[in-house]
PDB file of N, CA and C in Angstrom:
ATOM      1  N   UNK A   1     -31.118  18.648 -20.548  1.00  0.00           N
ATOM      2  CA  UNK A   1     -30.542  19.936 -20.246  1.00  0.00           C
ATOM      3  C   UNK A   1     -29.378  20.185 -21.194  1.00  0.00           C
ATOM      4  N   UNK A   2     -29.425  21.464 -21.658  1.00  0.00           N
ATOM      5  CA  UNK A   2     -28.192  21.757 -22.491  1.00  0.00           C
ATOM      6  C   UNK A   2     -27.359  22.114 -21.764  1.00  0.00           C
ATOM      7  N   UNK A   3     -25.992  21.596 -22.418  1.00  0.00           N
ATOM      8  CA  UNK A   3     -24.340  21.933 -22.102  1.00  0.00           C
ATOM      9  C   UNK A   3     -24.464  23.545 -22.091  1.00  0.00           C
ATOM     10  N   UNK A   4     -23.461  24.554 -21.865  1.00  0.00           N
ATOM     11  CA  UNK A   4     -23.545  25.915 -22.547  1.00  0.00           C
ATOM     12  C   UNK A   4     -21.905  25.556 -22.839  1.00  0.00           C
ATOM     13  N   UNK A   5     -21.081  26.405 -23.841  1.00  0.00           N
ATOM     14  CA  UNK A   5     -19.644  26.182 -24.552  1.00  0.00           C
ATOM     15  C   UNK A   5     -18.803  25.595 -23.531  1.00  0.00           C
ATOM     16  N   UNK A   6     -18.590  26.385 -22.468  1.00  0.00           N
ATOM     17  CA  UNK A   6     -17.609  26.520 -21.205  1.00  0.00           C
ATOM     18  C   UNK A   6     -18.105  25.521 -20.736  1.00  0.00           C
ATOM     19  N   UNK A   7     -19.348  24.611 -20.486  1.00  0.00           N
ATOM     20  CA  UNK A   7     -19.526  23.170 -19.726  1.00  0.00           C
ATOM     21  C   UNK A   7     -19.133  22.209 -20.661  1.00  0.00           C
ATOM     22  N   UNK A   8     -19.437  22.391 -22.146  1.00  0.00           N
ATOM     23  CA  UNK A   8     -18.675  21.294 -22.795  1.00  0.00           C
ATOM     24  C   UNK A   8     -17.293  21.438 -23.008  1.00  0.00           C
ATOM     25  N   UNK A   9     -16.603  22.676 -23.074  1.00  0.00           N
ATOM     26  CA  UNK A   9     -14.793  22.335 -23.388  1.00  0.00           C
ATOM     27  C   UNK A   9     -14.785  21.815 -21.539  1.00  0.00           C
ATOM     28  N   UNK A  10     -15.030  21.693 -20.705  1.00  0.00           N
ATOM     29  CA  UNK A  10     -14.670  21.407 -19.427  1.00  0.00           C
ATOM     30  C   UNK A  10     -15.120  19.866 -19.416  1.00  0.00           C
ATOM     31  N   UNK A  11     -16.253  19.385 -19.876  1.00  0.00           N
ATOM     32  CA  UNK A  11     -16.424  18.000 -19.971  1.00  0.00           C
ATOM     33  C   UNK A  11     -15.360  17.316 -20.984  1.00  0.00           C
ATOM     34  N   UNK A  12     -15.120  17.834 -21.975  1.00  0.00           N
ATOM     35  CA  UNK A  12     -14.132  17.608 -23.150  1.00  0.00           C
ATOM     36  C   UNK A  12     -12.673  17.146 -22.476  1.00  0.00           C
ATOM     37  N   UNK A  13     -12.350  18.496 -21.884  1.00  0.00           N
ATOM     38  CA  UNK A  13     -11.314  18.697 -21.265  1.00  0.00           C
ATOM     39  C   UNK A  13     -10.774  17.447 -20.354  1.00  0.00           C
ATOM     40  N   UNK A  14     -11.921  17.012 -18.952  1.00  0.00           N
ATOM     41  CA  UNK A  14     -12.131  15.992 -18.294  1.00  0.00           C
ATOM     42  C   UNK A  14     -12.014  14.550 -18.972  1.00  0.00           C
ATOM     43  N   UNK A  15     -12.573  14.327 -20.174  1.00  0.00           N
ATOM     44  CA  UNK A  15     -12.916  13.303 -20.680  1.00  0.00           C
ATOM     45  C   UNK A  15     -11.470  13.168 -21.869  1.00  0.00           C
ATOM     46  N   UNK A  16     -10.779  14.049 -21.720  1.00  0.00           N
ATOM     47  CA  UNK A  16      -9.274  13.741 -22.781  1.00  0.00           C
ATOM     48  C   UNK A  16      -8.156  13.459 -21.393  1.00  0.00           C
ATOM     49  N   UNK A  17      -8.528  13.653 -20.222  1.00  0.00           N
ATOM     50  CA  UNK A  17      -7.547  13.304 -19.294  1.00  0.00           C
ATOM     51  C   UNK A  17      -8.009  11.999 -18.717  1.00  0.00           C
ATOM     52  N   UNK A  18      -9.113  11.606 -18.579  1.00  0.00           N
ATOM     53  CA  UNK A  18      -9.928   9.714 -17.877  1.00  0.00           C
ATOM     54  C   UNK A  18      -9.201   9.407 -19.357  1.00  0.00           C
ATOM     55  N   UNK A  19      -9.285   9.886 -20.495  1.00  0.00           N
ATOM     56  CA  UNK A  19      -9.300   8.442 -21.840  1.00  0.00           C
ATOM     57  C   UNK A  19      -7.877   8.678 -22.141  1.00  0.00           C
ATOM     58  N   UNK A  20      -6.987   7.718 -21.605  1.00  0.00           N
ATOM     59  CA  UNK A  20      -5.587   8.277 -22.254  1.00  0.00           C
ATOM     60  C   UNK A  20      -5.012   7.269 -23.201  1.00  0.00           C
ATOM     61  N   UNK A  21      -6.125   6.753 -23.568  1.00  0.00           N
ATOM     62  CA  UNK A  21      -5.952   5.410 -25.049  1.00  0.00           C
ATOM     63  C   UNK A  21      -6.246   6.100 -26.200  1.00  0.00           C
ATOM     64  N   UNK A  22      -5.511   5.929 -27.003  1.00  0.00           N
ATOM     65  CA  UNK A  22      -5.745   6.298 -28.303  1.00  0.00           C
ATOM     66  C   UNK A  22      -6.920   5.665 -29.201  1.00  0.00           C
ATOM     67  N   UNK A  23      -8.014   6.541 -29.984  1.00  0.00           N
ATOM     68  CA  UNK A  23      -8.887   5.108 -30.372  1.00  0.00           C
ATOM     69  C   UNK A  23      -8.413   4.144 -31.018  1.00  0.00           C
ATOM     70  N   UNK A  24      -7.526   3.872 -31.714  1.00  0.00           N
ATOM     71  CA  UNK A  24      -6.490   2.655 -32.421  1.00  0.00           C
ATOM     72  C   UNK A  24      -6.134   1.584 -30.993  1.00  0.00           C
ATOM     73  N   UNK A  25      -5.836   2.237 -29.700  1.00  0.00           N
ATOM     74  CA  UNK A  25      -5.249   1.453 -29.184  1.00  0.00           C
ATOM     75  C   UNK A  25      -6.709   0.763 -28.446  1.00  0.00           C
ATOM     76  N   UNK A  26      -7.922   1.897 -28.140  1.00  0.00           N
ATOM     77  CA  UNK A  26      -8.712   1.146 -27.426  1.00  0.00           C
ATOM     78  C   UNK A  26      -9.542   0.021 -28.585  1.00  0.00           C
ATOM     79  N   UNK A  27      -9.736   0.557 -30.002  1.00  0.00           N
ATOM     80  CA  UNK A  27     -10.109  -0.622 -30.745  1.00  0.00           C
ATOM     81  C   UNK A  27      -9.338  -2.040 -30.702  1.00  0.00           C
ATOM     82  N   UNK A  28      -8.179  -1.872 -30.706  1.00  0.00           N
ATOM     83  CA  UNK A  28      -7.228  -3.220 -30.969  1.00  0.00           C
ATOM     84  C   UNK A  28      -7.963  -3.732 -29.144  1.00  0.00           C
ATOM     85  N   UNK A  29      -7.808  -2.942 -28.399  1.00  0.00           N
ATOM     86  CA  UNK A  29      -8.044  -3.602 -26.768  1.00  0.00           C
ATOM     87  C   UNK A  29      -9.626  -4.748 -26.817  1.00  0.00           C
ATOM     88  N   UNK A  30     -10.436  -3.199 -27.635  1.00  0.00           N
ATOM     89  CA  UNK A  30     -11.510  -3.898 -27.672  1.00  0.00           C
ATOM     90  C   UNK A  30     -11.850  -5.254 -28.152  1.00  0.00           C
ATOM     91  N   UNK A  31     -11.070  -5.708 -29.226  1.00  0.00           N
ATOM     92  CA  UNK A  31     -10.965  -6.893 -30.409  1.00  0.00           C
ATOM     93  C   UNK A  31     -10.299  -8.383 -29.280  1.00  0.00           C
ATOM     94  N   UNK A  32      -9.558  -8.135 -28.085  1.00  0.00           N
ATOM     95  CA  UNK A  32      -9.413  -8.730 -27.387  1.00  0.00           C
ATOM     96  C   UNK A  32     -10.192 -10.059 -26.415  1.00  0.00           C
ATOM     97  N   UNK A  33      -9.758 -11.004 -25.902  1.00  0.00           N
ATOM     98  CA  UNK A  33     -10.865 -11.602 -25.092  1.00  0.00           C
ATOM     99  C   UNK A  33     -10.613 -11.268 -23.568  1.00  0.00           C
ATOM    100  N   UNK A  34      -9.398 -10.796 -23.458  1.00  0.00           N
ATOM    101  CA  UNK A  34      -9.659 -10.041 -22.113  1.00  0.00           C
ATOM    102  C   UNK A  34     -10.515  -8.968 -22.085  1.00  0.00           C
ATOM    103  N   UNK A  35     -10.705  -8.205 -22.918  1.00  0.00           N
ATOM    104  CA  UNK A  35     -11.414  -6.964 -22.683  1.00  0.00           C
ATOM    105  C   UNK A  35     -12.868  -7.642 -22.809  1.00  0.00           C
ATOM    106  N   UNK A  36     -13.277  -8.707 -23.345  1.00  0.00           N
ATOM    107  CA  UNK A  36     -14.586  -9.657 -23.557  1.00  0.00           C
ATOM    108  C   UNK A  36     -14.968 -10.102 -22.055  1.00  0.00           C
ATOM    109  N   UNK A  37     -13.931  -9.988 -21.470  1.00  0.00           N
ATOM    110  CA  UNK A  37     -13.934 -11.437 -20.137  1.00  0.00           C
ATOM    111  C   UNK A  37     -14.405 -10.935 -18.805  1.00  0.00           C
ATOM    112  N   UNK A  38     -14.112  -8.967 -18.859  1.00  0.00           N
ATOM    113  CA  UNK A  38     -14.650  -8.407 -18.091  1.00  0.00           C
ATOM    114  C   UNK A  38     -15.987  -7.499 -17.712  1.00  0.00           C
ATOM    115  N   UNK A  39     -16.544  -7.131 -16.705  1.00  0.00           N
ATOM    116  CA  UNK A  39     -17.430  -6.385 -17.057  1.00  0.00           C
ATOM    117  C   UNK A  39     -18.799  -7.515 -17.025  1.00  0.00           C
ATOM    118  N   UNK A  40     -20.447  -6.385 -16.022  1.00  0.00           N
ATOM    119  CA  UNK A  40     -21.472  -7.014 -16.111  1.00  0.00           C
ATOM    120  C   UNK A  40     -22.121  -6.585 -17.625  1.00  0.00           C
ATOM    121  N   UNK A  41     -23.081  -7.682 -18.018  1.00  0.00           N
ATOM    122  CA  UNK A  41     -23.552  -7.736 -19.370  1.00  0.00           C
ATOM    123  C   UNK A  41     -24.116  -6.418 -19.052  1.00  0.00           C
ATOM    124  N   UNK A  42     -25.257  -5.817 -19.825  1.00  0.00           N
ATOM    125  CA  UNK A  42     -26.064  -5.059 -20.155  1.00  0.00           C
ATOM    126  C   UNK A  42     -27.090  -5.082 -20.159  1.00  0.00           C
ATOM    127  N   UNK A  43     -28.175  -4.571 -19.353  1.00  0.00           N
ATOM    128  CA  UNK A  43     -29.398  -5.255 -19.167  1.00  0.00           C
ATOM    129  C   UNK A  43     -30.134  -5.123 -20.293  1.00  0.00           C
ATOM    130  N   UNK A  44     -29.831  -4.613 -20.967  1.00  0.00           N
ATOM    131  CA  UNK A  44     -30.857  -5.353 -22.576  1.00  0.00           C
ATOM    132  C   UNK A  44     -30.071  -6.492 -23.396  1.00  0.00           C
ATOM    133  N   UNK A  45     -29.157  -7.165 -22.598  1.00  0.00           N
ATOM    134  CA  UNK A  45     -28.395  -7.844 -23.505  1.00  0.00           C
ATOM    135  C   UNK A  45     -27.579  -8.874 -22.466  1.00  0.00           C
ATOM    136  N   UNK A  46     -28.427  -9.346 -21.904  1.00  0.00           N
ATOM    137  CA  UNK A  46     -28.133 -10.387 -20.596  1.00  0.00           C
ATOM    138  C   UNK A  46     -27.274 -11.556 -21.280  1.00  0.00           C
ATOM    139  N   UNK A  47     -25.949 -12.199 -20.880  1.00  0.00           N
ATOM    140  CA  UNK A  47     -24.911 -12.940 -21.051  1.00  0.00           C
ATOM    141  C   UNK A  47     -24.107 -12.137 -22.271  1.00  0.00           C
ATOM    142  N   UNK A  48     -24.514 -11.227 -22.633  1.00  0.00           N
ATOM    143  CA  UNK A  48     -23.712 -10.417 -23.711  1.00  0.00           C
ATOM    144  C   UNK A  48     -22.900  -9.903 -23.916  1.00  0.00           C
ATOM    145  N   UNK A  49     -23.186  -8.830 -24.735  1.00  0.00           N
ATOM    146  CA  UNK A  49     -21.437  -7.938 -24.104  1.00  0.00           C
ATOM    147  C   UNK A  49     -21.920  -7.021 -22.877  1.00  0.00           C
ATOM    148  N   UNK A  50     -20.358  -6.629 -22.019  1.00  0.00           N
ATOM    149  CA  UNK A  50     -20.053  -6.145 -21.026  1.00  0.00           C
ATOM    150  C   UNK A  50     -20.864  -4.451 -21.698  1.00  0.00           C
ATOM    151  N   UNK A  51     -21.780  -3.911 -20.286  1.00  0.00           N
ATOM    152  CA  UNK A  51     -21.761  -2.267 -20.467  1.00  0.00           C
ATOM    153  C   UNK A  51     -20.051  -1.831 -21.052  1.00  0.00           C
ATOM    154  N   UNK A  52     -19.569  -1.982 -20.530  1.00  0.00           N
ATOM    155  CA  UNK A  52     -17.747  -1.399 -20.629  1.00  0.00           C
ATOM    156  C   UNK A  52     -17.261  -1.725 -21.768  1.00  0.00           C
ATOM    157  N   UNK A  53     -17.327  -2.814 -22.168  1.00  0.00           N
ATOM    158  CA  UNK A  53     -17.319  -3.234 -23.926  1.00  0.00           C
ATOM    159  C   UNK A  53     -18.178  -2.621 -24.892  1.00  0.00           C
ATOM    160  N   UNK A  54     -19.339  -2.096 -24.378  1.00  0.00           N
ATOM    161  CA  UNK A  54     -20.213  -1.331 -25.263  1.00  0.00           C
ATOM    162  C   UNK A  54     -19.154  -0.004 -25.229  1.00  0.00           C
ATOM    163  N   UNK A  55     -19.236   0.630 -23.841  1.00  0.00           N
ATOM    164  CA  UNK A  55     -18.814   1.701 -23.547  1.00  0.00           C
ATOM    165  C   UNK A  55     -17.534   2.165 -24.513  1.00  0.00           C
ATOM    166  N   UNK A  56     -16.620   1.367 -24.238  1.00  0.00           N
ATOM    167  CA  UNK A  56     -15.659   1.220 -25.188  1.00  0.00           C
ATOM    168  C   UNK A  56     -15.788   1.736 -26.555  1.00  0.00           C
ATOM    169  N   UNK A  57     -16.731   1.182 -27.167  1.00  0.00           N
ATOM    170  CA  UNK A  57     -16.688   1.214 -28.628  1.00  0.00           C
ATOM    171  C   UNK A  57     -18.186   2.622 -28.642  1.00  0.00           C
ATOM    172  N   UNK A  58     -18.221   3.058 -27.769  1.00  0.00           N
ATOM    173  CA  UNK A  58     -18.609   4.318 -27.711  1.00  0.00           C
ATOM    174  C   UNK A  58     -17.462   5.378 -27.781  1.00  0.00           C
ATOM    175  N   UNK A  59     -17.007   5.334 -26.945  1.00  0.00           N
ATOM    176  CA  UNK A  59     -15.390   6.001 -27.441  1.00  0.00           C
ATOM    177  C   UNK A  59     -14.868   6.290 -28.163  1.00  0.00           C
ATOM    178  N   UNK A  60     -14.631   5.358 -28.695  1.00  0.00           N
ATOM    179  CA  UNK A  60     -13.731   5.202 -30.173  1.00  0.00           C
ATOM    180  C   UNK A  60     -14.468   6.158 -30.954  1.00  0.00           C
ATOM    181  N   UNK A  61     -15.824   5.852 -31.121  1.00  0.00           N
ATOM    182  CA  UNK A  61     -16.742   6.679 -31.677  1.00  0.00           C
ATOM    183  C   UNK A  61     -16.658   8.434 -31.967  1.00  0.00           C
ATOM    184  N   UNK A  62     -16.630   8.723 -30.448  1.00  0.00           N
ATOM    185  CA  UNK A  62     -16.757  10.227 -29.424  1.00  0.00           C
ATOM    186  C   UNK A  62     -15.015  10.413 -30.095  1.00  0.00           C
ATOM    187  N   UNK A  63     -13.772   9.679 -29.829  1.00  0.00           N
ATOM    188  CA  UNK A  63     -12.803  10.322 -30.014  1.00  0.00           C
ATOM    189  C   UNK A  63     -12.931  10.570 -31.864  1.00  0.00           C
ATOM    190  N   UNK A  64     -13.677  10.108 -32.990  1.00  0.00           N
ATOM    191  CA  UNK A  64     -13.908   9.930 -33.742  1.00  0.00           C
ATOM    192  C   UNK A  64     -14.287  11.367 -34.573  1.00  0.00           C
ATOM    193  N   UNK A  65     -15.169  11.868 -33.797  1.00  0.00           N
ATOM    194  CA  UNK A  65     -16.205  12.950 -34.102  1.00  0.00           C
ATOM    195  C   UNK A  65     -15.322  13.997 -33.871  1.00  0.00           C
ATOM    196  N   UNK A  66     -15.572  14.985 -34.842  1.00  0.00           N
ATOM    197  CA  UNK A  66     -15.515  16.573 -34.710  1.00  0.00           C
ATOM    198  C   UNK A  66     -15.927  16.971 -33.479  1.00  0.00           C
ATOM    199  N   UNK A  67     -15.101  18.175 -32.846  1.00  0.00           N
ATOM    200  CA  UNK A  67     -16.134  19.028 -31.480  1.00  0.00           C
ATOM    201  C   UNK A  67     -17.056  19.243 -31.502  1.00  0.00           C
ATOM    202  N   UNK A  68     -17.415  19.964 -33.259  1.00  0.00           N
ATOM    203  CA  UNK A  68     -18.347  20.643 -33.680  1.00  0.00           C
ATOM    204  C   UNK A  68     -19.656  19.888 -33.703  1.00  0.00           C
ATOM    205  N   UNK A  69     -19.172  18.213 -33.859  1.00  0.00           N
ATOM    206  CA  UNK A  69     -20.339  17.813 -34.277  1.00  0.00           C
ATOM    207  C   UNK A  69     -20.870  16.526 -32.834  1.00  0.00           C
ATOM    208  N   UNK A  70     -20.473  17.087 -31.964  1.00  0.00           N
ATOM    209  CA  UNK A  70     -20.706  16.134 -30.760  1.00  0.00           C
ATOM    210  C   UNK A  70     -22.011  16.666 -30.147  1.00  0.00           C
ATOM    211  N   UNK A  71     -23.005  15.738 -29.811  1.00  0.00           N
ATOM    212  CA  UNK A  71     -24.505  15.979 -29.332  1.00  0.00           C
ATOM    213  C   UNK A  71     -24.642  15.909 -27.894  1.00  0.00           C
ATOM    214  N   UNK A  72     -25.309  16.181 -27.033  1.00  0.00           N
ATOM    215  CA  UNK A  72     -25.869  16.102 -25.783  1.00  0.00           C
ATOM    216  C   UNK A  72     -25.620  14.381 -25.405  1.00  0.00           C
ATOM    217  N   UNK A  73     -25.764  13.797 -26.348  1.00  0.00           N
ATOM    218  CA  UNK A  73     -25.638  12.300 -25.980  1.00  0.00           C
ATOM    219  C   UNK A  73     -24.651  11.963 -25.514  1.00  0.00           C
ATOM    220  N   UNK A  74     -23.618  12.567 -26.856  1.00  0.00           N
ATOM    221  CA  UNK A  74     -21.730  12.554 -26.739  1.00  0.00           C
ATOM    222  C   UNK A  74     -21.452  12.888 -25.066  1.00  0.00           C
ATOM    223  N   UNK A  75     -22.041  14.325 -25.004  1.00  0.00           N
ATOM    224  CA  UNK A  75     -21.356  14.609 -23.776  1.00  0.00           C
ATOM    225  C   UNK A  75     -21.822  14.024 -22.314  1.00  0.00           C
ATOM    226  N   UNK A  76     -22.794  13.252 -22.348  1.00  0.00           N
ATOM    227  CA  UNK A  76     -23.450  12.299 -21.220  1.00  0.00           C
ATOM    228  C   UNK A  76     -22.792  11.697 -20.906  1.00  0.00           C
ATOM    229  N   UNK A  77     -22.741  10.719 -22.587  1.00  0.00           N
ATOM    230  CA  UNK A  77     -21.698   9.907 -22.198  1.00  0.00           C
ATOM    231  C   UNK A  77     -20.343  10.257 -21.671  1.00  0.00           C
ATOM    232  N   UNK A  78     -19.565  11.407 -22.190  1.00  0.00           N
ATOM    233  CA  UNK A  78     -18.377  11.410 -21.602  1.00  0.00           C
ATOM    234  C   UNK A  78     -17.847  11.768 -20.345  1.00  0.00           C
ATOM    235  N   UNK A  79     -19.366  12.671 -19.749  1.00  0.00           N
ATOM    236  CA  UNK A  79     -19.544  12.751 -18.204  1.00  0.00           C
ATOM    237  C   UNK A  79     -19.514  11.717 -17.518  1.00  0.00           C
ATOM    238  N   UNK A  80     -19.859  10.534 -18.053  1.00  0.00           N
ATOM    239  CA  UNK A  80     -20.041   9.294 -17.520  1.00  0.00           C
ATOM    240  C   UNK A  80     -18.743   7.989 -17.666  1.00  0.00           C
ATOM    241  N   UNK A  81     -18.188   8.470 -18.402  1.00  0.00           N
ATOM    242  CA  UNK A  81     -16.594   7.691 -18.404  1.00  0.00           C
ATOM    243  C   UNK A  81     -15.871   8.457 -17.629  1.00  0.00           C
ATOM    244  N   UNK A  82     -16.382  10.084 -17.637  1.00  0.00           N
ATOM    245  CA  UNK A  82     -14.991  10.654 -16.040  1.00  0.00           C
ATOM    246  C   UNK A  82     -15.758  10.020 -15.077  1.00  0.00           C
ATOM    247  N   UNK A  83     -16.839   9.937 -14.984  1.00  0.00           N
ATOM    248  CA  UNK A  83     -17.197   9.209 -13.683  1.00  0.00           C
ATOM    249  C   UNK A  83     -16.651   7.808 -13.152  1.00  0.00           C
ATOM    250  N   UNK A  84     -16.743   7.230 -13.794  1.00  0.00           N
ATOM    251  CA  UNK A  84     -16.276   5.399 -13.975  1.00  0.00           C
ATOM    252  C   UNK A  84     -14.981   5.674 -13.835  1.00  0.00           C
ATOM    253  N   UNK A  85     -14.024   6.310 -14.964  1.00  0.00           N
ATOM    254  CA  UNK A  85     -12.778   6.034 -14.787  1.00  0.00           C
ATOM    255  C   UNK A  85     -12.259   6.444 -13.008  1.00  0.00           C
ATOM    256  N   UNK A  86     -12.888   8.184 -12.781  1.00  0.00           N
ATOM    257  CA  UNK A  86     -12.490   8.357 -11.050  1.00  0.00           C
ATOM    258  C   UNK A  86     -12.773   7.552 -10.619  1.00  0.00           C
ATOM    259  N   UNK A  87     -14.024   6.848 -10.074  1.00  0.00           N
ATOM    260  CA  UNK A  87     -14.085   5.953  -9.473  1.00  0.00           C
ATOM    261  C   UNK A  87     -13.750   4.450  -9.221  1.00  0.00           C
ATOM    262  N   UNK A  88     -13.328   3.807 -10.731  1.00  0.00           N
ATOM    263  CA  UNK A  88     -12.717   2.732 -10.435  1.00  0.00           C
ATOM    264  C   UNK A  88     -10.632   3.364 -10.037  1.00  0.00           C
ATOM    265  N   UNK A  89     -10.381   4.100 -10.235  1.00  0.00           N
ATOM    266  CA  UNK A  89      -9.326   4.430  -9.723  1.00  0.00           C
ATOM    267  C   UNK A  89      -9.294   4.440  -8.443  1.00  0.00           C
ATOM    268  N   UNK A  90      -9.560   4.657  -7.850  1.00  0.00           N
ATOM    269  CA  UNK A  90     -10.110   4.991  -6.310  1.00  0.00           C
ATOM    270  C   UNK A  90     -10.027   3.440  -5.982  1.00  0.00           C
ATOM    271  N   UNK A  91     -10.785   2.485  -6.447  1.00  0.00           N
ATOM    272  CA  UNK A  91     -10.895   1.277  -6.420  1.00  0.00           C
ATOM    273  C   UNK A  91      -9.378   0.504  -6.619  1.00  0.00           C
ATOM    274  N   UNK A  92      -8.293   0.920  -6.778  1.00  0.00           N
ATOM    275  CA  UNK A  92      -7.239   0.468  -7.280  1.00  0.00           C
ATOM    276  C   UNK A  92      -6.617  -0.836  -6.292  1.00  0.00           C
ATOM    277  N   UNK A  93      -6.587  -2.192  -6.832  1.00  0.00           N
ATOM    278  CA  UNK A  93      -6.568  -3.453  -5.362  1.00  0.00           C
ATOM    279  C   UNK A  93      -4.904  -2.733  -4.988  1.00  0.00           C
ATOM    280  N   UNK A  94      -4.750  -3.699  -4.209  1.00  0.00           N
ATOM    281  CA  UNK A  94      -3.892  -3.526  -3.182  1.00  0.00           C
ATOM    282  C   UNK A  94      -2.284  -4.050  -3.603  1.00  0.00           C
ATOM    283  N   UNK A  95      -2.577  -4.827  -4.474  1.00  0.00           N
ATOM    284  CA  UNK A  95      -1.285  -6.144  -5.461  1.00  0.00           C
ATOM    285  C   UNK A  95      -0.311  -5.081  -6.229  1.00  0.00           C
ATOM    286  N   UNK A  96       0.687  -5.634  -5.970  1.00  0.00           N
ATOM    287  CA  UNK A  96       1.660  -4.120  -7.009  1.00  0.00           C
ATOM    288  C   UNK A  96       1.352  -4.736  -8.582  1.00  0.00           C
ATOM    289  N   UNK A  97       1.048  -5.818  -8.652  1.00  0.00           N
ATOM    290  CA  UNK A  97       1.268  -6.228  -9.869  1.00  0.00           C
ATOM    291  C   UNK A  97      -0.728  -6.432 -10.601  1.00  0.00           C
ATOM    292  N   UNK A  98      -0.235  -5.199 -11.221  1.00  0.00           N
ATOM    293  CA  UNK A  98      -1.821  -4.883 -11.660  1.00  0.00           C
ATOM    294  C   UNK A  98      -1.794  -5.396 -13.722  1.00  0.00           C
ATOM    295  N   UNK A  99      -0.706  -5.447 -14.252  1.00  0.00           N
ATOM    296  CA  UNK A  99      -0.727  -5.622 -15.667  1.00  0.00           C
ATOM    297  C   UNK A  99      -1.985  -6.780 -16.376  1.00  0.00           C
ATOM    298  N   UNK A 100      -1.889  -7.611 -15.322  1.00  0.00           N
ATOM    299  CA  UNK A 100      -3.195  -8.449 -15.798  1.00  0.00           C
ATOM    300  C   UNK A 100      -4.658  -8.888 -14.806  1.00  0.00           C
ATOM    301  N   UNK A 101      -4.463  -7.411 -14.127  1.00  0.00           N
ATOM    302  CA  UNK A 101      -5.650  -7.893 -13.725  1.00  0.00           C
ATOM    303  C   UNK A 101      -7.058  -8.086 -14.642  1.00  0.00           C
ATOM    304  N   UNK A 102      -8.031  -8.029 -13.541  1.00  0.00           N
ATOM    305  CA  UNK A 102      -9.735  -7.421 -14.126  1.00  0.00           C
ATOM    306  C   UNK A 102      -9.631  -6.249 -13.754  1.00  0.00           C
ATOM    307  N   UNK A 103      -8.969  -5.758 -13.094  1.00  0.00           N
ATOM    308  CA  UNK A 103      -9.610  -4.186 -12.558  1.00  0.00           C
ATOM    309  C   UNK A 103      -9.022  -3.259 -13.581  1.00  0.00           C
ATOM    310  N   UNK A 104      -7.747  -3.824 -14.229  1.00  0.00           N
ATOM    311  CA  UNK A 104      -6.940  -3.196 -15.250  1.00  0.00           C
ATOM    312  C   UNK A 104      -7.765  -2.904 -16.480  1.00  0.00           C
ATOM    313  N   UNK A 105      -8.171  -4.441 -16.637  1.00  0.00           N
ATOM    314  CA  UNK A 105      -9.397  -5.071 -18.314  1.00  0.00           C
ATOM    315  C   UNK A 105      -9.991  -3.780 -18.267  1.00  0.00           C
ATOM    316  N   UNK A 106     -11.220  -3.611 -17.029  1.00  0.00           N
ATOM    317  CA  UNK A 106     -12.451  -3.304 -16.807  1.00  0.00           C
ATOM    318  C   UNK A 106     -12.264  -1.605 -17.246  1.00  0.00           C
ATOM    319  N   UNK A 107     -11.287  -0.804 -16.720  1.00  0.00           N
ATOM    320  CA  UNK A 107     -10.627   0.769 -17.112  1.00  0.00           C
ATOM    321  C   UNK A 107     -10.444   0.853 -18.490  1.00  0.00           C
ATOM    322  N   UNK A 108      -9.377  -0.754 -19.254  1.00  0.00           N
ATOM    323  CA  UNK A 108      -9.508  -0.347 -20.319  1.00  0.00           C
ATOM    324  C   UNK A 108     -10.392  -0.499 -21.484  1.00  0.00           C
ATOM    325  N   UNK A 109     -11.534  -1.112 -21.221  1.00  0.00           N
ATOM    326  CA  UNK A 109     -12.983  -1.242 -21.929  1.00  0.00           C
ATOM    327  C   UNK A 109     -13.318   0.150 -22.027  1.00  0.00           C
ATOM    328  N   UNK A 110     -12.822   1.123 -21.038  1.00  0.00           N
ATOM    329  CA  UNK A 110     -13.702   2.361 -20.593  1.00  0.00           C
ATOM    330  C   UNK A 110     -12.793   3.563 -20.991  1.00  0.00           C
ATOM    331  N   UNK A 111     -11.452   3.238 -21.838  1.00  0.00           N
ATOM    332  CA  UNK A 111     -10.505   3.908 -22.641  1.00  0.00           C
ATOM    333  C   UNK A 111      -9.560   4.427 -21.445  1.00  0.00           C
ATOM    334  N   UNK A 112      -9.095   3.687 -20.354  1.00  0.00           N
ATOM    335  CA  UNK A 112      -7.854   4.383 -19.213  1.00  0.00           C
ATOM    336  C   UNK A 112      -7.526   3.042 -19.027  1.00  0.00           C
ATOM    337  N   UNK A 113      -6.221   3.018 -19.334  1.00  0.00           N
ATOM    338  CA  UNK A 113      -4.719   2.447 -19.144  1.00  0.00           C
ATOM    339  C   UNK A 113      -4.353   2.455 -18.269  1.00  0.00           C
ATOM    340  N   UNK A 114      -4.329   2.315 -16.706  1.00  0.00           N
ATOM    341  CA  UNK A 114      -3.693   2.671 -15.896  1.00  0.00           C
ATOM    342  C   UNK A 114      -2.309   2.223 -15.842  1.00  0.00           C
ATOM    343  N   UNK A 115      -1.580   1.722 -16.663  1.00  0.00           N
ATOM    344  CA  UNK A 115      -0.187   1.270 -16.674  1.00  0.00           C
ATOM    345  C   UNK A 115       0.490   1.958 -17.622  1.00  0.00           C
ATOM    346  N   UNK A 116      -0.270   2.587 -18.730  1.00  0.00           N
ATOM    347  CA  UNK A 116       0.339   3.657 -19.446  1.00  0.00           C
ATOM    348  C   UNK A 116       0.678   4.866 -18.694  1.00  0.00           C
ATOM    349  N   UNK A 117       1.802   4.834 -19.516  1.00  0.00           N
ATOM    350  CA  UNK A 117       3.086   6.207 -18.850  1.00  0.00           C
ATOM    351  C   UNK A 117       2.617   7.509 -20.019  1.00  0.00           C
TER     352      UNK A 117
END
């Protein structure tokens, strides 16, 4: 199904407020072994990398690209990181001290910081 203009600046829109990593900052995250350590593999790629580690370096990608030149794929995907990011928010544990969790890792594979101000 095609986007029409007004569904993609609104997915756009959505998907610049879930990703509040810069791609510099989510690449350096990505290069990490925490960001390695979290996250289920990928079912074409069993003990591999994490979906969220893929996801990740999808990102980087999407923040990469022109508006102009973003495809139906682009915007799936980025429907699908506001999805993940709301919902693991929602998920937020209970511990005040979140700087090293997994639940922290797992957001920022998926380009949201939740400790960034």
């Amino acid at each position: 199904m095609s986007a029409d203009g007004a569904d993609r600046d609104g997915v756009r829109d959505e998907f610049t407020t879930a990703v509040n990593m810069t791609a510099r900052e989510l690449e350096r995250w990505l290069e990490t072994e925490e960001s390695r350590s979290v996250g289920a593999s990928a079912g074409d790629d069993p003990g591999g990398e994490s979906v969220g580690h893929r996801s990740g370096r999808r990102i980087v990608a999407i923040l990469g690209t022109k508006k102009a030149d973003l495809g139906e794929d682009d915007y799936a995907h980025m429907r699908k990181v506001v999805g993940y990011v709301h919902r693991h928010l929602a998920q937020r544990p209970a511990e005040d001290r979140i700087e090293d969790s997994r639940w922290r890792y797992s957001l920022m594979n998926w380009g949201h910081d939740p400790c960034k101000r």
